[in-house]
N, C-alpha and C. Protein backbone atom coordinates (compact mmCIF):
# COMPACT_ATOMS: atom_id res chain seq x y z
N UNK A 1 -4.97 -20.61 16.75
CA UNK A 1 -3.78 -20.29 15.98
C UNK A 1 -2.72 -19.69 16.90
N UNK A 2 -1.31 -19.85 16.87
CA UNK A 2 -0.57 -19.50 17.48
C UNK A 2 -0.07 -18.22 17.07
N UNK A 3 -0.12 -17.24 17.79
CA UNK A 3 0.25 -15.68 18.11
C UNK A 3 1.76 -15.42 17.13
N UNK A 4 2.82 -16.25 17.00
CA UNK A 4 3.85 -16.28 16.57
C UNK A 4 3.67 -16.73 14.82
N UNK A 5 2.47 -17.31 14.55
CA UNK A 5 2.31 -18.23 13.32
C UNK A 5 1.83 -16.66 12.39
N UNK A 6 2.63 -16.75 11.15
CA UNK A 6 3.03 -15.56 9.99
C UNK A 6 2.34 -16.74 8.90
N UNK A 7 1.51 -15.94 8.05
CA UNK A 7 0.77 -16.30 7.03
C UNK A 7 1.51 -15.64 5.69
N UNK A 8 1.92 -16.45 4.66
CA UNK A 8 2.16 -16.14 3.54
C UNK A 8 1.44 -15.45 2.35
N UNK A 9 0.81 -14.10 1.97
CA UNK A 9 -0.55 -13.78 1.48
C UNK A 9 0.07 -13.33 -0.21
N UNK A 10 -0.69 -13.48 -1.33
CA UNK A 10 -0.99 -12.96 -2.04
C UNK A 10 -1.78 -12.10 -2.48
N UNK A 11 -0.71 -11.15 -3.17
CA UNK A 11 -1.14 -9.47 -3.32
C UNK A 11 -1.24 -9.58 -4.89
N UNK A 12 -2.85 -9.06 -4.76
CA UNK A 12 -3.26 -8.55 -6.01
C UNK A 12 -3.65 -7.34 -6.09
N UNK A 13 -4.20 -6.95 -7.13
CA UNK A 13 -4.47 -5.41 -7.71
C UNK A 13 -6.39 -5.71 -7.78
N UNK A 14 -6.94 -5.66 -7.22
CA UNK A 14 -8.31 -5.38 -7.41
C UNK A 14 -8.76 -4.63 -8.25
N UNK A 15 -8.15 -3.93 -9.76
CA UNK A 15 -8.80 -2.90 -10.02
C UNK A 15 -10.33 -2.79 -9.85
N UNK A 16 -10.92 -3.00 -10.10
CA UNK A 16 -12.55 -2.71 -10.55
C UNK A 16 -13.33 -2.59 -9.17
N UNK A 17 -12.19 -2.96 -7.54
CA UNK A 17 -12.29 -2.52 -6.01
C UNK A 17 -11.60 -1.03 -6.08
N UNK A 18 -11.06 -0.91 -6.73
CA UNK A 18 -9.54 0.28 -6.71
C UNK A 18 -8.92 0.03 -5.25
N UNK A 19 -8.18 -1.19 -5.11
CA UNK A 19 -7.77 -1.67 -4.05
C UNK A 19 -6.83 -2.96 -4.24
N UNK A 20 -5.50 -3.15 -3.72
CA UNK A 20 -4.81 -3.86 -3.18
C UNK A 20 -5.26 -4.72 -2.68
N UNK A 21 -6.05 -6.30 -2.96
CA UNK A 21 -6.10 -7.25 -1.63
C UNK A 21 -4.69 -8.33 -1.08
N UNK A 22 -4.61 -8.52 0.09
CA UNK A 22 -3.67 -9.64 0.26
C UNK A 22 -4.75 -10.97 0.74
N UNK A 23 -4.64 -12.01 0.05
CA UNK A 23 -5.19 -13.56 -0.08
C UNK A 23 -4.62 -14.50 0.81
N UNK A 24 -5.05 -14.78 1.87
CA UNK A 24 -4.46 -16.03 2.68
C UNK A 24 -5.47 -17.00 2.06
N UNK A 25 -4.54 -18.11 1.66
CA UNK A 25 -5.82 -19.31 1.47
C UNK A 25 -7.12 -18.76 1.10
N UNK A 26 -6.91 -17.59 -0.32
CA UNK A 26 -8.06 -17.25 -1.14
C UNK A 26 -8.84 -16.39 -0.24
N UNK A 27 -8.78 -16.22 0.89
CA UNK A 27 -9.62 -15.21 1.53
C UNK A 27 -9.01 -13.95 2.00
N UNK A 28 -9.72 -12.64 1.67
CA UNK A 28 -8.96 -11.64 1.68
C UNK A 28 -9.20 -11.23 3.14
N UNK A 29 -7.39 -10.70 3.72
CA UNK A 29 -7.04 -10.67 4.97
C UNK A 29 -6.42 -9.27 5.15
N UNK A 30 -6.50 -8.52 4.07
CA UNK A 30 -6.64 -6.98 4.68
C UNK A 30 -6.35 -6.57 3.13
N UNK A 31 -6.20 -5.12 2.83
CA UNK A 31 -6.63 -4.62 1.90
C UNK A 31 -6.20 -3.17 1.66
N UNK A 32 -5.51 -2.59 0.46
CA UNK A 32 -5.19 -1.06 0.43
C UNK A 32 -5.99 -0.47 -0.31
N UNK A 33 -7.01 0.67 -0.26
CA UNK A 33 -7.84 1.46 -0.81
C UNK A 33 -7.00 2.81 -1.80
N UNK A 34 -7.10 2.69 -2.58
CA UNK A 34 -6.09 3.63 -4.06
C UNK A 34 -7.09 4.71 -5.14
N UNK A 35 -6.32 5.90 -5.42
CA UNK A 35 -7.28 6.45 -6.41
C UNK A 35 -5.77 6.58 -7.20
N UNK A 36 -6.01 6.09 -8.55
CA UNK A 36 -4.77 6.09 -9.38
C UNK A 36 -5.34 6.79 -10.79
N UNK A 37 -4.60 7.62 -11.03
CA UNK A 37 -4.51 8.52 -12.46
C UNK A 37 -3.69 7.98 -13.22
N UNK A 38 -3.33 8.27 -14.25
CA UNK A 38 -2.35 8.19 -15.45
C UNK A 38 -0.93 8.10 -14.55
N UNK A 39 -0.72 9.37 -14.11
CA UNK A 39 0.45 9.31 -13.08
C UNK A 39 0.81 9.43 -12.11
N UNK A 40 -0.52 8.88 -11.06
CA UNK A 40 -0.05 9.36 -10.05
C UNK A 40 -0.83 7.91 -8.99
N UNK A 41 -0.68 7.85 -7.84
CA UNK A 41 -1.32 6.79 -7.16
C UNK A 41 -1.51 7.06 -5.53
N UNK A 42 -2.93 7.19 -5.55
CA UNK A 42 -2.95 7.77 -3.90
C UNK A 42 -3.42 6.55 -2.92
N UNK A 43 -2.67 6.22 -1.82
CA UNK A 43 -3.02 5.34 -1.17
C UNK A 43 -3.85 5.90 0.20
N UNK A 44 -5.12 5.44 0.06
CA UNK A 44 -6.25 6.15 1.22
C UNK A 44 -6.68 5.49 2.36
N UNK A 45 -6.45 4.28 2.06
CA UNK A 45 -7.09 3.73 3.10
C UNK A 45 -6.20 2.29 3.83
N UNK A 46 -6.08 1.59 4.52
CA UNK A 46 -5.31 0.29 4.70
C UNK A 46 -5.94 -0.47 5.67
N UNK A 47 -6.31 -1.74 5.71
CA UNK A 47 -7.18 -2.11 6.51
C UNK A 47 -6.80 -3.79 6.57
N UNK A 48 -6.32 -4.26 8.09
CA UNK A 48 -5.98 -5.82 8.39
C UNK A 48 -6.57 -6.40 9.12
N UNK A 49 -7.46 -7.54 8.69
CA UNK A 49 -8.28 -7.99 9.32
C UNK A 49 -7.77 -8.73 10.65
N UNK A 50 -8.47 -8.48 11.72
CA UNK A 50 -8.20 -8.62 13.03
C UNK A 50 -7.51 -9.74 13.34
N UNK A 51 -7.45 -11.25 12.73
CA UNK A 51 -7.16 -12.25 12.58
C UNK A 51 -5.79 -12.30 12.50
N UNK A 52 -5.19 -11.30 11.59
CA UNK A 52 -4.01 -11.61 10.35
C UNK A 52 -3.39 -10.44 10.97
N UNK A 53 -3.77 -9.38 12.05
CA UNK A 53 -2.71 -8.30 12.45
C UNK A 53 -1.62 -8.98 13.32
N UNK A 54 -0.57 -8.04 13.04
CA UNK A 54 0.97 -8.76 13.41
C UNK A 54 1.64 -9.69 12.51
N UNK A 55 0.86 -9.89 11.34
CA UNK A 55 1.43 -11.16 10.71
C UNK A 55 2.13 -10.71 9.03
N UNK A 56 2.72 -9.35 9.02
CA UNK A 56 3.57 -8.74 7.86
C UNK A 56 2.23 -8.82 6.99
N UNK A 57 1.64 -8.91 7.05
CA UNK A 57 -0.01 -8.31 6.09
C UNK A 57 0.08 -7.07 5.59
N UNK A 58 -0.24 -5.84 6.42
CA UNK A 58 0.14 -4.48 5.95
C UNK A 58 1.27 -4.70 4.88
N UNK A 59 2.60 -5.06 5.76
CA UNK A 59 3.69 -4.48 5.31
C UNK A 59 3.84 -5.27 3.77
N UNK A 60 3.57 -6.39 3.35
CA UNK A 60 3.20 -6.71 2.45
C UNK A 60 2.51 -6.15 1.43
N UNK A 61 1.69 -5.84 1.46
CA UNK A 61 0.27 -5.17 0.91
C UNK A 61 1.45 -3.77 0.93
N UNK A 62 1.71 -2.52 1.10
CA UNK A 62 2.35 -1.78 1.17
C UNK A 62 3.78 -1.60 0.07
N UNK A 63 4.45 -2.84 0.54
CA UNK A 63 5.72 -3.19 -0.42
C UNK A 63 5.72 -3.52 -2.25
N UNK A 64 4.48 -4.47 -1.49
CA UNK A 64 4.08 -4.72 -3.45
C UNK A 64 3.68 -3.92 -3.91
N UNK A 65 2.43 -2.72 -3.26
CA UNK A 65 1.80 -1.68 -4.22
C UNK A 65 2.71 -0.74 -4.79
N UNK A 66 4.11 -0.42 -3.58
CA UNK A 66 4.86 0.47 -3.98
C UNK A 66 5.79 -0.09 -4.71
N UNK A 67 6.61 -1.48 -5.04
CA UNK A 67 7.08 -2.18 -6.06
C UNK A 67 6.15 -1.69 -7.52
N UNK A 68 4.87 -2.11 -7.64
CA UNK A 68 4.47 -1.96 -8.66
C UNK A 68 4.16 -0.49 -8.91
N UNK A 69 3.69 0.86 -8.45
CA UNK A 69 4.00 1.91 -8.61
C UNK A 69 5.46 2.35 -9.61
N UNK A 70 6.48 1.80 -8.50
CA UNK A 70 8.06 2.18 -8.85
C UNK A 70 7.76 1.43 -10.72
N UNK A 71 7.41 0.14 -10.55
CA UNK A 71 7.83 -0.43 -11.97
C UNK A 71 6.89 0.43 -12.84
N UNK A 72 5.37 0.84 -12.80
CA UNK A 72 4.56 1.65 -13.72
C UNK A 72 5.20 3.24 -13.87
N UNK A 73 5.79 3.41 -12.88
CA UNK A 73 6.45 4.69 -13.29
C UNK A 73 5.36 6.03 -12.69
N UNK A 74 4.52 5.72 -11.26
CA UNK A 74 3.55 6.35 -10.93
C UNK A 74 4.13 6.77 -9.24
N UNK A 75 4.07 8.51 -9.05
CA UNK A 75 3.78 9.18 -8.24
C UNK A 75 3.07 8.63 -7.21
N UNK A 76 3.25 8.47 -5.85
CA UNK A 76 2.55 8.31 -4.95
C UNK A 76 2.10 9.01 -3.75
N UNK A 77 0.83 9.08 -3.46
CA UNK A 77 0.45 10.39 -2.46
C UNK A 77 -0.18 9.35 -1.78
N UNK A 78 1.01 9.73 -0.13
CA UNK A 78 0.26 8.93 0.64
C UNK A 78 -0.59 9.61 1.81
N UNK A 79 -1.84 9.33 1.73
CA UNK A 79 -2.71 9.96 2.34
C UNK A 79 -3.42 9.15 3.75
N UNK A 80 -3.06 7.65 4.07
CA UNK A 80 -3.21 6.53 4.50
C UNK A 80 -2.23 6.36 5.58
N UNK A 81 -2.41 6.93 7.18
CA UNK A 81 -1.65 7.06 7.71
C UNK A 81 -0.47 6.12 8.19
N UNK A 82 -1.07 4.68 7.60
CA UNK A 82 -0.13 3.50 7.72
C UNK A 82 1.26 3.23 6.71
N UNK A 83 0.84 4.18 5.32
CA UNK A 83 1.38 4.34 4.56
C UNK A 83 2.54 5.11 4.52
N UNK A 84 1.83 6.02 5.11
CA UNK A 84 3.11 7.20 5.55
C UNK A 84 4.47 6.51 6.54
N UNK A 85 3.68 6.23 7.75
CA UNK A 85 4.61 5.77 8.74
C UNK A 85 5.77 4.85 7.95
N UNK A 86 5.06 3.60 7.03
CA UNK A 86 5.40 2.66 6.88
C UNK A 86 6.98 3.17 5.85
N UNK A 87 6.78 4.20 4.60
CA UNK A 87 7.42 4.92 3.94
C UNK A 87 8.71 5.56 4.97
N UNK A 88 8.26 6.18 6.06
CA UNK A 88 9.20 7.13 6.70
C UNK A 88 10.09 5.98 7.31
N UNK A 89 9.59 4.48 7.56
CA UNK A 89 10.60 3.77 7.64
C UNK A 89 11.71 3.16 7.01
N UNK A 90 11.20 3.04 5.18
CA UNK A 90 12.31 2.39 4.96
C UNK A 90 12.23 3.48 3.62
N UNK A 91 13.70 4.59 3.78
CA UNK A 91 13.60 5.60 2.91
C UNK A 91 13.86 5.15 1.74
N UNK A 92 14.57 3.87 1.27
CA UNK A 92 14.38 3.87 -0.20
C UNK A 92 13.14 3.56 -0.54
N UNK A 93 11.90 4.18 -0.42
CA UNK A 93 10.95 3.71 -1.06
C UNK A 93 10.55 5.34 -1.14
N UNK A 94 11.20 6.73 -1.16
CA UNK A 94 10.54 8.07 -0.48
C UNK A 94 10.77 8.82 -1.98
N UNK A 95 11.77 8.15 -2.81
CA UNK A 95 11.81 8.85 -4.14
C UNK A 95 10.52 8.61 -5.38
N UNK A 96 9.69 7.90 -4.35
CA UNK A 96 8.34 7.54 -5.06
C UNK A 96 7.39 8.46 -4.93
N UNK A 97 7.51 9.48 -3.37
CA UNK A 97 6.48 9.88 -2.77
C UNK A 97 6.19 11.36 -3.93
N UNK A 98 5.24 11.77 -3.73
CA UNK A 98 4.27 13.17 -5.15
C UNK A 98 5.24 14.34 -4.31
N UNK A 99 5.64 15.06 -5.26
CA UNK A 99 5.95 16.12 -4.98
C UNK A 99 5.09 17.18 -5.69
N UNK A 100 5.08 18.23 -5.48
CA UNK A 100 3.84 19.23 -5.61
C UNK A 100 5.00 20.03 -7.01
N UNK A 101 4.35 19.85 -7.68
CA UNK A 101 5.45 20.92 -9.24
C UNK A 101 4.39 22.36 -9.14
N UNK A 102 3.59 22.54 -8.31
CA UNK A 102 3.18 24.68 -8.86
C UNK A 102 4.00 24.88 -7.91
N UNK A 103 4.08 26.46 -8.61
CA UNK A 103 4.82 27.57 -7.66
C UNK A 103 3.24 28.23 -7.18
N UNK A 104 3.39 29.21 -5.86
CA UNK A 104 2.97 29.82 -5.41
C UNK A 104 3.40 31.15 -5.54
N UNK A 105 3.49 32.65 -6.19
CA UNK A 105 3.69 33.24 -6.14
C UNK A 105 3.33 34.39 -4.71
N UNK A 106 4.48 35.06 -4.33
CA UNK A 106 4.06 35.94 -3.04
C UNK A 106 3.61 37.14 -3.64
C-alpha cells in the first residue's frame, strides 16, 4: 500500500463495546474507548491500528464522536491523551469540554 494512500472509514457507535469504531472495508481500523452517563461522555482510550496510522483515522473517529456528543447535548471529559491534544487544536470543539460545577470552600 502506498504511504500517501488515505482510507475513507466509517464511524459507528459500538454501544454494547462502549466504543467508537472506524470501518475500512468492514474491518475495524482503530477505535475510541467512552464511559457515557446521561450527561456526560468520557473519552479514555484511542487506539489506530498500525496499518491505517497517518491516514485521518483518529481524527475521524474524534470529530464524529464529538459531532455526536455536541448534537446529544453531552459534556465531554477528555481523559484520552489523543483527545485532548486533538481538542486543543481545533478550539471550536472546547465549548464541549466538562467543566467541574462544585465549589470548594477555603
Amino acid at each position: 500500500m502506498d504511504d500517501t494512500q488515505r482510507h475513507t472509514a466509517q464511524i459507528v457507535d459500538s454501544t454494547e463495546a462502549n466504543r467508537y469504531e472506524a470501518l475500512v472495508d468492514g474491518k475495524v481500523a482503530g477505535f475510541a474507548e467512552y464511559i457515557r452517563t446521561k450527561s456526560l461522555i468520557a473519552f479514555v482510550h484511542t487506539e489506530v491500528n498500525a496499518g491505517y496510522e497517518g491516514q485521518g483515522i483518529g481524527t475521524a473517529l474524534v470529530r464524529s464522536s464529538l459531532e455526536t456528543a455536541r448534537a446529544d447535548g453531552l459534556d465531554v471529559l477528555s481523559v484520552c491523551p489523543f483527545y485532548t491534544g486533538w481538542i486543543a487544536r481545533h478550539p471550536e470543539y472546547r465549548d464541549l469540554l466538562y467543566k467541574s460545577r462544585s465549589k470548594v470552600n477555603d
